[in-house]
Protein backbone atom coordinates (compact mmCIF):
# COMPACT_ATOMS: atom_id res chain seq x y z
CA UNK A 1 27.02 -61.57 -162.66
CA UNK A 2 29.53 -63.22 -165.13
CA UNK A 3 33.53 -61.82 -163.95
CA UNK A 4 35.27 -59.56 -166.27
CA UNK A 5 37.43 -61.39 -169.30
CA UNK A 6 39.46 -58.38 -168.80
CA UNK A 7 43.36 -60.11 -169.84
CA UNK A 8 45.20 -56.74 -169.17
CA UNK A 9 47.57 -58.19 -166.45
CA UNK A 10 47.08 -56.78 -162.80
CA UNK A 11 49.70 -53.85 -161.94
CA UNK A 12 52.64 -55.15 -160.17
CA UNK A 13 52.52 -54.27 -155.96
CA UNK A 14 55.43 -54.58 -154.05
CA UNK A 15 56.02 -57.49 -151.25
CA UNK A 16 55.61 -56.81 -147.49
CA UNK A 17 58.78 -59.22 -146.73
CA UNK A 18 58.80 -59.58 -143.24
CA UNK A 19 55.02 -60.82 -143.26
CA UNK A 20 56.17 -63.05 -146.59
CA UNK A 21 59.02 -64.34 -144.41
CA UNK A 22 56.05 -64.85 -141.39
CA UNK A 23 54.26 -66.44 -143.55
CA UNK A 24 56.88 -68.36 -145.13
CA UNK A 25 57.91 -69.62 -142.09
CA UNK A 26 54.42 -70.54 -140.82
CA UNK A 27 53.84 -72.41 -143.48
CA UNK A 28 56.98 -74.34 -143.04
CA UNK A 29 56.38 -74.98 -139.38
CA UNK A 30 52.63 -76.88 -140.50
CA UNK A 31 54.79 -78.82 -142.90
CA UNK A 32 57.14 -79.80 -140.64
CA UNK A 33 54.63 -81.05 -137.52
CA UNK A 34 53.06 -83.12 -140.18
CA UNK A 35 55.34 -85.19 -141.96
CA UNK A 36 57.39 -85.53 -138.88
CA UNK A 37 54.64 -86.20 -136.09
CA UNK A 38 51.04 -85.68 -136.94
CA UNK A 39 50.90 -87.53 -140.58
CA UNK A 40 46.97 -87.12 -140.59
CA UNK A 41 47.47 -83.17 -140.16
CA UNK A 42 49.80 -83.31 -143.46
CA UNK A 43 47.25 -84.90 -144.99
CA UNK A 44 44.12 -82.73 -144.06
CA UNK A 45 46.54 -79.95 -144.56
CA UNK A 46 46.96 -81.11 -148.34
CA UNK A 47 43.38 -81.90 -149.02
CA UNK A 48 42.88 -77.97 -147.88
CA UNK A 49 45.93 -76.33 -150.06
CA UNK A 50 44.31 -78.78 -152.78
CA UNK A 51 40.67 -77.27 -152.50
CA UNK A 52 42.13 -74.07 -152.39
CA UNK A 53 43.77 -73.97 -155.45
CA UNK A 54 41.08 -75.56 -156.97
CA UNK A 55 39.25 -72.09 -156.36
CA UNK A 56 41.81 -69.96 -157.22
CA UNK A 57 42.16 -72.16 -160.54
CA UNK A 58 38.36 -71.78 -161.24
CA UNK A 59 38.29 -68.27 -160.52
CA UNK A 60 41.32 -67.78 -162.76
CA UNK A 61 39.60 -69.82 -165.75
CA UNK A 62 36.37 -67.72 -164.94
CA UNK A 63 37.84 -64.12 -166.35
CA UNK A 64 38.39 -66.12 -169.80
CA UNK A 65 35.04 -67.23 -169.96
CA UNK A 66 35.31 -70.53 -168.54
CA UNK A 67 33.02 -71.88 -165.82
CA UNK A 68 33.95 -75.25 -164.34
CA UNK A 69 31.59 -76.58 -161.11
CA UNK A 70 34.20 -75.74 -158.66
CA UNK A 71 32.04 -77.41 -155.87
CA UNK A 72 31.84 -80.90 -157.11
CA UNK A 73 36.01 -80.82 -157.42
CA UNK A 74 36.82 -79.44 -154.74
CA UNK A 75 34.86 -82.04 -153.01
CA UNK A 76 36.11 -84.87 -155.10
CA UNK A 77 39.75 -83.23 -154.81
CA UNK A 78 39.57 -83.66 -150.50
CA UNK A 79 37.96 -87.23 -150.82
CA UNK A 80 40.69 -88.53 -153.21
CA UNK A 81 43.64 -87.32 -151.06
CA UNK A 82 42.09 -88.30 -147.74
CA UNK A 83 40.15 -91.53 -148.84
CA UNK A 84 43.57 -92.47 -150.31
CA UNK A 85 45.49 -92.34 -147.70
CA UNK A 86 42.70 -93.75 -145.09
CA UNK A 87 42.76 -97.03 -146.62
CA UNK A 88 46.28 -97.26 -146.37
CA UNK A 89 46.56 -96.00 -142.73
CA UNK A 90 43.85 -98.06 -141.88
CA UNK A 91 44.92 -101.72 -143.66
CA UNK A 92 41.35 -101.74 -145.83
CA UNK A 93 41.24 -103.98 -148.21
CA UNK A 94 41.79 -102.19 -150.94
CA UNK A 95 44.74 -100.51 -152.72
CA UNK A 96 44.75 -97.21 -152.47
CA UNK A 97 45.71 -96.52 -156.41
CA UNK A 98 42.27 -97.97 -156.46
CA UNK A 99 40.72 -95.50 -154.25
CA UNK A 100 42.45 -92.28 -155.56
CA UNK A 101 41.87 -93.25 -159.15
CA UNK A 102 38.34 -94.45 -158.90
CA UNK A 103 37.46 -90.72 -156.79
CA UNK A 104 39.02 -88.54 -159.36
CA UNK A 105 37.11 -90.99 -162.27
CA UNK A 106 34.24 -89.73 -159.90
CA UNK A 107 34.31 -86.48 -159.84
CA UNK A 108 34.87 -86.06 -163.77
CA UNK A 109 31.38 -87.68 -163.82
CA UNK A 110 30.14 -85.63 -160.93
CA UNK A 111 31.09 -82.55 -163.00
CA UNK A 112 29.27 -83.97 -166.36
CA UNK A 113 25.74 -84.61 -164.60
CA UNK A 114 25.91 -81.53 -162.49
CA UNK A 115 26.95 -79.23 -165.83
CA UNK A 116 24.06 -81.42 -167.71
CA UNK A 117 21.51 -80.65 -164.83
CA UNK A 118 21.98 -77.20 -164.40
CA UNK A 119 24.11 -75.53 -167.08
CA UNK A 120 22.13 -75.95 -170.15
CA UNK A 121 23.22 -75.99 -173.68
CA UNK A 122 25.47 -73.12 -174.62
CA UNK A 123 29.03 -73.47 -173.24
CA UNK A 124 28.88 -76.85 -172.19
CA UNK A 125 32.15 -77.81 -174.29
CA UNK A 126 33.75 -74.47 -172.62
CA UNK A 127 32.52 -75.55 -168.98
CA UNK A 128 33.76 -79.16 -169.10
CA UNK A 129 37.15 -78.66 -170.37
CA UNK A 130 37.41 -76.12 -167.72
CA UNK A 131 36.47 -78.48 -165.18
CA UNK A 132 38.74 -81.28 -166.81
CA UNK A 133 41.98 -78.60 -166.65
CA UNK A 134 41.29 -78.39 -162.83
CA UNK A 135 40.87 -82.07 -162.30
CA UNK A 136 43.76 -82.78 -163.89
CA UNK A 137 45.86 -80.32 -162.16
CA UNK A 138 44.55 -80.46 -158.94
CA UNK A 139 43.41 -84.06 -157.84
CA UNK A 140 44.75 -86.00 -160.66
CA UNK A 141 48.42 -84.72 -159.55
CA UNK A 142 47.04 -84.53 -155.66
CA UNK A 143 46.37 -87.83 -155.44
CA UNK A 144 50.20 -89.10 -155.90
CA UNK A 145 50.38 -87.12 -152.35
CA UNK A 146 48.91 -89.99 -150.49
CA UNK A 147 50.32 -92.67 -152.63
CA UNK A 148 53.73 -91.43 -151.72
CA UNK A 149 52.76 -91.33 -147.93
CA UNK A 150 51.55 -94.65 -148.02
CA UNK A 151 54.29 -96.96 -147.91
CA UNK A 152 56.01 -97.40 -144.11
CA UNK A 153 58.86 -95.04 -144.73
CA UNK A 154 56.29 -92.40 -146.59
CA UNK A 155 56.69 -89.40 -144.64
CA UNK A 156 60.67 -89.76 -145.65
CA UNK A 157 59.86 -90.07 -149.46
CA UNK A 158 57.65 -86.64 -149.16
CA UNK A 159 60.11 -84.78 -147.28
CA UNK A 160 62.84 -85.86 -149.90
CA UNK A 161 60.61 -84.89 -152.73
CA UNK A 162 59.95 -81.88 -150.80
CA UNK A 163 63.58 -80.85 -150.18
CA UNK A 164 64.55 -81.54 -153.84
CA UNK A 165 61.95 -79.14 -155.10
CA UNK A 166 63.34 -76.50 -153.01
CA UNK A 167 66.95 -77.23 -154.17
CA UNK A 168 65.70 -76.61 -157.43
CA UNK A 169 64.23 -73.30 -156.91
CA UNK A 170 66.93 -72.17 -154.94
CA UNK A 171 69.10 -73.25 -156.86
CA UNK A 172 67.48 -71.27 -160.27
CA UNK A 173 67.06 -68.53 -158.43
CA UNK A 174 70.66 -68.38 -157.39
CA UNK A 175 72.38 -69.17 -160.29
CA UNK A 176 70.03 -67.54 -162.78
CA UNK A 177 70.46 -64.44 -160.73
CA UNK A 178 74.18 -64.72 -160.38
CA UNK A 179 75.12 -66.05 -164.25
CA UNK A 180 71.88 -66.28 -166.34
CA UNK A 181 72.10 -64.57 -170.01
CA UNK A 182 69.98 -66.74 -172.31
CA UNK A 183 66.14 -66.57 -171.26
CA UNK A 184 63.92 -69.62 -171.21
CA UNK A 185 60.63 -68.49 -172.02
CA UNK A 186 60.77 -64.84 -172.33
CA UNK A 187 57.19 -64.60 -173.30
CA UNK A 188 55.88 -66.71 -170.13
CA UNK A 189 58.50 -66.16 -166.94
CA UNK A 190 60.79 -63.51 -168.57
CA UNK A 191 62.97 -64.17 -165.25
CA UNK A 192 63.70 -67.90 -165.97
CA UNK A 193 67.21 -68.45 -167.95
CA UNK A 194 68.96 -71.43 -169.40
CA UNK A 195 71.51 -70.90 -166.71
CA UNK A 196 69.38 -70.84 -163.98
CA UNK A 197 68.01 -74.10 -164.96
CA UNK A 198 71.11 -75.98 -165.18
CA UNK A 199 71.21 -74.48 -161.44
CA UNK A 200 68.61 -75.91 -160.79
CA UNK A 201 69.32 -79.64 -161.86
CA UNK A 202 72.51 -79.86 -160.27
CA UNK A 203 71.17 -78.74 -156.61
CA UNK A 204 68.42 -80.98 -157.22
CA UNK A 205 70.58 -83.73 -158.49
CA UNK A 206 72.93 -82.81 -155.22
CA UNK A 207 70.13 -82.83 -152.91
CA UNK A 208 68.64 -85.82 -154.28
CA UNK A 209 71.71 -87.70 -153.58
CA UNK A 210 72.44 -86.52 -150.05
CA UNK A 211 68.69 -87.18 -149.05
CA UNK A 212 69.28 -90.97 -150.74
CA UNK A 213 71.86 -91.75 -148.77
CA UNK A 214 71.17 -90.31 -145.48
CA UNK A 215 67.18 -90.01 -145.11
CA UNK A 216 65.84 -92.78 -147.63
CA UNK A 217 69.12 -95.24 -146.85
CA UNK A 218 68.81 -96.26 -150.83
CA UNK A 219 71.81 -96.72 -153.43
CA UNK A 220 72.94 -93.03 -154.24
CA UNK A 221 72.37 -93.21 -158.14
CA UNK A 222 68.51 -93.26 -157.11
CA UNK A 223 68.64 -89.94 -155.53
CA UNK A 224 70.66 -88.87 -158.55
CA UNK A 225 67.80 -89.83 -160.45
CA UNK A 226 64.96 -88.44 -158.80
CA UNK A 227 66.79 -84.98 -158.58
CA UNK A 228 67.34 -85.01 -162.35
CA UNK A 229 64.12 -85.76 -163.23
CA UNK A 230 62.01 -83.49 -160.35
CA UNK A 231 64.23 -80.25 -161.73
CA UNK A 232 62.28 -80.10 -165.29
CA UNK A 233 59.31 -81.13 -163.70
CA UNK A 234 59.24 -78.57 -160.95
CA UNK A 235 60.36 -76.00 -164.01
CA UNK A 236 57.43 -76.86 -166.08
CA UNK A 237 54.69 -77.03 -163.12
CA UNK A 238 56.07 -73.29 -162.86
CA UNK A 239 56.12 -72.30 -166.18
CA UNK A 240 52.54 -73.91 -166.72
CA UNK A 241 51.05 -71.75 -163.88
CA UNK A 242 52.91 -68.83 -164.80
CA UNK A 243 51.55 -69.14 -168.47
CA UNK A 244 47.52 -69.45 -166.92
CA UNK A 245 48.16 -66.59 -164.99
CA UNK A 246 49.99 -64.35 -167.79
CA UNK A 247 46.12 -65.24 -170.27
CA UNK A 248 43.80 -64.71 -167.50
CA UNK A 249 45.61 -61.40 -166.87
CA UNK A 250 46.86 -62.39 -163.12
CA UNK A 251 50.24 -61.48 -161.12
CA UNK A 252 48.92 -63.81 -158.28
CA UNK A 253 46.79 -66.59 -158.24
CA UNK A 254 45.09 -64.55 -155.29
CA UNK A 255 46.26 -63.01 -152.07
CA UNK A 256 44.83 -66.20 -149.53
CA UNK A 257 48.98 -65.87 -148.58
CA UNK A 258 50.08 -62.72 -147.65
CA UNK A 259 53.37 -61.67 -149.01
CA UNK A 260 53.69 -64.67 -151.30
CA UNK A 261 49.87 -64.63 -153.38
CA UNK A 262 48.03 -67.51 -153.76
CA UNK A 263 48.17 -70.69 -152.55
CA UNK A 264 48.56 -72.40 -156.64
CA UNK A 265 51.89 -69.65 -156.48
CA UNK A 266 53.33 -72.05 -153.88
CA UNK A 267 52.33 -75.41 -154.96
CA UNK A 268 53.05 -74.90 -158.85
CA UNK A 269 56.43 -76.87 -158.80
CA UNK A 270 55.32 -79.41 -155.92
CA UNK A 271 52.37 -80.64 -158.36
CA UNK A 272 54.12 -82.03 -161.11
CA UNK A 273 57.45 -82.75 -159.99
CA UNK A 274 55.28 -85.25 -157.21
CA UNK A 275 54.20 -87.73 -159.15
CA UNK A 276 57.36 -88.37 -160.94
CA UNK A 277 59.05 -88.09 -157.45
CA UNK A 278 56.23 -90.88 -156.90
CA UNK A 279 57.24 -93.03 -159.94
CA UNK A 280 61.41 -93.32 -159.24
CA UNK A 281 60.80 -93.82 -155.47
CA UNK A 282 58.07 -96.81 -156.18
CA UNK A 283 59.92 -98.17 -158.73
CA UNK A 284 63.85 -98.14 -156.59
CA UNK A 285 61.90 -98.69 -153.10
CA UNK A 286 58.62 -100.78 -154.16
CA UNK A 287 55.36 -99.68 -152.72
């Protein structure tokens, strides 16, 4: 039985906040034992978030119609982030650009035969481009997570991108709530303002620059950078979700995270704003 194409956005339920904060904090605690300690937990950990917003994407795309084969990316979504990594952590001879790129070139072809075999003809332009939106918001961006972790001082690169992200929520949130007059995108994320934005590049920028000089060891103006340039990306890997949820008629992506919604409601930012943290640190630090 096909889903309802219902749009009529959900009704709006209030947060539990101490379970969000449990939560919150949970969540935190994972991230923290694997980038510091257990690397290969980070990564399995990533491949999982991945695949799970992979089905929260599909089932999203699903109430417009759209039927992508969720199955064949969500398996080519944990082989590209593990395989890519593996070959690092393990020395094979190959690069793992290679690896990632040739897995998500993969599973674009897994998702032709398998819609071919088994889908017929009517909707197979509608199917495919749903399956190509997931691919190449989920893996496609995914894949910069291991590429990032694979150089020697990885783990420090992540938790930099990581920590700029989060300056430049907080740092929207705080000024945007404090000053912000002149909305954004009023017809996406009615919340977001002009101010709050500007909030967020200068914590970013700030953050950038602190974690430059005192976690990466690199020339300031490189952390300067990267917090400049993660700040719009984090805003539009926000407002893009936001804007997929608003047409499929969604307030949360799903409720797989109690008190915060689904898991694509926590990695919206981190997905683009990762591969241009990827870009700036391999092309100041090399790879």
């Amino acid at each position: 039985m096909k889903e309802s194409h219902d749009t009529t956005p959900t009704p709006r339920v209030g947060r539990n906040v101490p379970l969000a904060i449990g939560v919150g904090v949970a969540l935190m605690a994972a991230l923290a034992v694997g980038l510091l300690w257990v690397p290969w937990f980070f990564i399995l950990l990533s491949a999982l978030t991945l695949s799970l917003g992979v089905v929260e994407v599909h089932h999203a795309l699903a109430r417009k119609g759209m039927h992508s084969q969720v199955r064949v990316i969500v398996v080519g979504t944990a082989i590209s982030v593990i395989g890519g990594y593996a070959v690092a952590e393990l020395d094979l001879a190959l690069a793992p650009t290679t690896v990632a790129m040739t897995c998500v070139a993969g599973t674009v072809l897994a998702c032709l035969v398998a819609r071919l075999l088994l889908g017929g003809v009517d909707g197979f332009i509608r199917d495919i481009a749903a399956s190509a939106l997931i691919i190449a918001w989920l893996p496609l961006m995914g894949i910069f997570v291991p590429l990032l972790m694979a150089p020697e001082d990885g783990r420090l690169r992540i938790i930099t991108v990581v920590l700029c992200v989060s300056a430049s929520d907080t740092g929207a949130y705080a000024v945007g709530s404090l000053f912000g007059r002149n909305r954004m995108a009023p017809g996406i994320s009615p919340s977001k303002t002009w101010e709050g934005f500007a909030g967020s590049m200068f914590f970013a920028a700030l953050i950038g620059t602190l974690c430059a000089l005192f976690i990466l060891g690199s020339p300031w103006w490189l952390g300067l950078v990267l917090g400049l340039a993660i700040a719009p990306a984090a805003t539009l890997g926000d407002l893009v979700e936001s804007l997929v949820k608003r047409d499929a008629g969604l307030k949360d992506m799903s409720s797989v995270l109690p008190g915060h919604g689904g898991v694509m409601d926590r990695l919206d930012s981190l997905l683009v704003a990762v591969p241009v943290g990827w870009l700036i640190l391999h092309l100041g630090l090399g790879g």
